[in-house]
C-alpha atoms as a PDB file:
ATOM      1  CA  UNK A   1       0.000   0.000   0.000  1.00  0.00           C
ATOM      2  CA  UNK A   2       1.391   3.889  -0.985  1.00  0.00           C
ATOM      3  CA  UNK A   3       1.100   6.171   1.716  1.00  0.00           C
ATOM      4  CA  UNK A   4       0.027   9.984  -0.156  1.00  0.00           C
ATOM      5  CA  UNK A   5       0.691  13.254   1.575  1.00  0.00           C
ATOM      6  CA  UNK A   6      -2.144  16.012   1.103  1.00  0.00           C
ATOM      7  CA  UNK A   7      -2.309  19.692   2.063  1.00  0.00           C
ATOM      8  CA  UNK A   8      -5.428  20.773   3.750  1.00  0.00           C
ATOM      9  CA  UNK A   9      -6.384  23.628   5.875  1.00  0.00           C
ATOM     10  CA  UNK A  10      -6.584  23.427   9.650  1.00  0.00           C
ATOM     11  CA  UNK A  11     -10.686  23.935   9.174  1.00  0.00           C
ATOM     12  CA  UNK A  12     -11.173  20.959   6.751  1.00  0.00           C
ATOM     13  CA  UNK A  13      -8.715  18.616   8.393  1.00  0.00           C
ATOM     14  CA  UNK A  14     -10.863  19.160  11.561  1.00  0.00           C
ATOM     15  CA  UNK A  15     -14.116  18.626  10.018  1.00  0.00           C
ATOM     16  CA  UNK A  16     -12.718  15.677   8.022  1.00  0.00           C
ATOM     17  CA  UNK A  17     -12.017  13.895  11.171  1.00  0.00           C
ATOM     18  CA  UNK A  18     -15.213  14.802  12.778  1.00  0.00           C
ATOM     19  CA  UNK A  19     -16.825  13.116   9.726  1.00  0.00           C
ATOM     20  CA  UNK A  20     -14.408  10.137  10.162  1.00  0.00           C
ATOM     21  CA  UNK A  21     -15.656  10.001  13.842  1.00  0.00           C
ATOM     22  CA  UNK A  22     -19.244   9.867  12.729  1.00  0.00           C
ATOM     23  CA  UNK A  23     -18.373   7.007  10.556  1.00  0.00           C
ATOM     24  CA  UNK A  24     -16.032   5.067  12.569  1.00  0.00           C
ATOM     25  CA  UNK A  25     -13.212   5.634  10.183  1.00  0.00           C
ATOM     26  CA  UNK A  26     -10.108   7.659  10.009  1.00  0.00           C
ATOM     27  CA  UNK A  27      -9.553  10.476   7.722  1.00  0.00           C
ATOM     28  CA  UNK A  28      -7.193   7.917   5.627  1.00  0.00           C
ATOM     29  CA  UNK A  29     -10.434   5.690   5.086  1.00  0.00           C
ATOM     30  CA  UNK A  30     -12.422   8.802   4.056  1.00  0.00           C
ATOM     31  CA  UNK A  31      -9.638   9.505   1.538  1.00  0.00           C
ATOM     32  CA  UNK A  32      -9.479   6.069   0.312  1.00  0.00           C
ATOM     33  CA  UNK A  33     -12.632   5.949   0.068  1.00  0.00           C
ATOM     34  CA  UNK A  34     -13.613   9.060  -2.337  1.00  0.00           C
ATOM     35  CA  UNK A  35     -10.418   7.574  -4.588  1.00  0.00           C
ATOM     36  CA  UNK A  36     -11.688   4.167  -4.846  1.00  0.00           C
ATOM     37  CA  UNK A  37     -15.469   5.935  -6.172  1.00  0.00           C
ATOM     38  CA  UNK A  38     -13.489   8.559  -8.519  1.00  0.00           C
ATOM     39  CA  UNK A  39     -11.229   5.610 -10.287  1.00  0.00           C
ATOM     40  CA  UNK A  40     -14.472   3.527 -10.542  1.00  0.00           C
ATOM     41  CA  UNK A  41     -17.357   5.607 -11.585  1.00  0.00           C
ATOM     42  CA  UNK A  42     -17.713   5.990 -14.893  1.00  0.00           C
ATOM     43  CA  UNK A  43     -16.621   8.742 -17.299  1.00  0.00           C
ATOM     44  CA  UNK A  44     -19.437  10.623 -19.420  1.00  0.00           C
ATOM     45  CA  UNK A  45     -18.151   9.444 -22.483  1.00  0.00           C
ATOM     46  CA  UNK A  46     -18.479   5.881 -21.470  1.00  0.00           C
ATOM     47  CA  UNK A  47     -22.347   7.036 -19.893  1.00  0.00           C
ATOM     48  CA  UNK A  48     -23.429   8.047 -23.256  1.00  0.00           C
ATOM     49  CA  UNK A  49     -21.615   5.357 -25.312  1.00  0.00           C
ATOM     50  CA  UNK A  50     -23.579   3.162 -22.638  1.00  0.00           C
ATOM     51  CA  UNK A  51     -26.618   5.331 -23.624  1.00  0.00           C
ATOM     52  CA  UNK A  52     -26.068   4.712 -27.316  1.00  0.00           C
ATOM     53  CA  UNK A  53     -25.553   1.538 -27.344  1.00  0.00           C
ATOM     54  CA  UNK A  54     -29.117   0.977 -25.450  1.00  0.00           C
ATOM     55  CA  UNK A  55     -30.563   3.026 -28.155  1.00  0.00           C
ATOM     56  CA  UNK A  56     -29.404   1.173 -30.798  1.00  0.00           C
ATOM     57  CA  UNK A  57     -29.970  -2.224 -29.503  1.00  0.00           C
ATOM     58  CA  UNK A  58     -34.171  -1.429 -28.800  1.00  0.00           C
ATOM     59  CA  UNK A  59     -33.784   0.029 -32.658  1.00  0.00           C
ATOM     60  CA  UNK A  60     -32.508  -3.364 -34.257  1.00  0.00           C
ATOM     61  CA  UNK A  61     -34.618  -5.663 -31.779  1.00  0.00           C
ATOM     62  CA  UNK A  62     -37.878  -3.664 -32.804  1.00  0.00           C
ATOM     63  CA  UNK A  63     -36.730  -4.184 -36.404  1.00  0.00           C
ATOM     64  CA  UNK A  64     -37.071  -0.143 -36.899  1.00  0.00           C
ATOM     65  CA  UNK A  65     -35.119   0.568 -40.112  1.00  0.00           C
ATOM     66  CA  UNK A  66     -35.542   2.455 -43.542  1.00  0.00           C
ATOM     67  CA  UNK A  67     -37.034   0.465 -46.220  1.00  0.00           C
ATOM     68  CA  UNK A  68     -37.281   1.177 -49.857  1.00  0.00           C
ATOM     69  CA  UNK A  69     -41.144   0.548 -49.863  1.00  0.00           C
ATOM     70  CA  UNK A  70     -41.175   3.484 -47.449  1.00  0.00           C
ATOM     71  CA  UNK A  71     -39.697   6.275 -49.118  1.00  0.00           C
ATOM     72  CA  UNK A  72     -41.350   8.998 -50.254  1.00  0.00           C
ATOM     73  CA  UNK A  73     -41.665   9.385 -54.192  1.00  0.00           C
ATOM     74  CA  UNK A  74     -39.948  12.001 -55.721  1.00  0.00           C
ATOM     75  CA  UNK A  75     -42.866  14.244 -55.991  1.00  0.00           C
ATOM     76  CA  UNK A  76     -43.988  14.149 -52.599  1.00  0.00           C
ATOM     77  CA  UNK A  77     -40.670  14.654 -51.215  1.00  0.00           C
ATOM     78  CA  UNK A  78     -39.640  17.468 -53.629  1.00  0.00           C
ATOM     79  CA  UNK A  79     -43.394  19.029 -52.361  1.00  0.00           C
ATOM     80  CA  UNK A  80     -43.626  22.441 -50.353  1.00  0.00           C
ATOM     81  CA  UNK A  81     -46.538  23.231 -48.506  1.00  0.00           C
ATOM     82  CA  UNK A  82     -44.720  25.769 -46.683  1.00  0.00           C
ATOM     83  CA  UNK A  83     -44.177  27.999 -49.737  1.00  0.00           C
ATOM     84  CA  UNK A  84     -47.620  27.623 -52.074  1.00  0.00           C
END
């Protein structure tokens, strides 16, 4: 195990171990703690590759695509109702 030295005001290292107290832990186990969450949580590219990937997989099990038979004809997508 590495030991890590951190600088911390006199008014956080105080609270820190009053929190430590509370939770029948040293500040050490606080630190370790918050480390072990930061190097495991995910980062937000991997939450919206995660995202995307759900996305796509309900497309291709609902069988949701483009097909040919569905297109629009040329007429009716060259039409605009916008500008008559």
């Amino acid at each position: 195990m590495r030991n890590i030295t951190v600088s911390v005001d006199d008014e956080l290292y105080h609270l820190a171990r009053v929190r430590a107290a509370e939770r029948r832990t040293t500040v050490s186990g606080l630190v370790r703690g918050f480390l072990r969450r930061v190097v495991h949580e995910e980062t937000h590219f991997e939450r919206l590759q995660a995202r995307q990937n759900e996305v796509l997989g309900r497309i291709v099990l609902r069988g949701a695509g483009i097909s040919a038979s569905e297109r629009l004809s040329r007429d009716d997508l060259h039409e605009r109702h916008a500008v008559r």
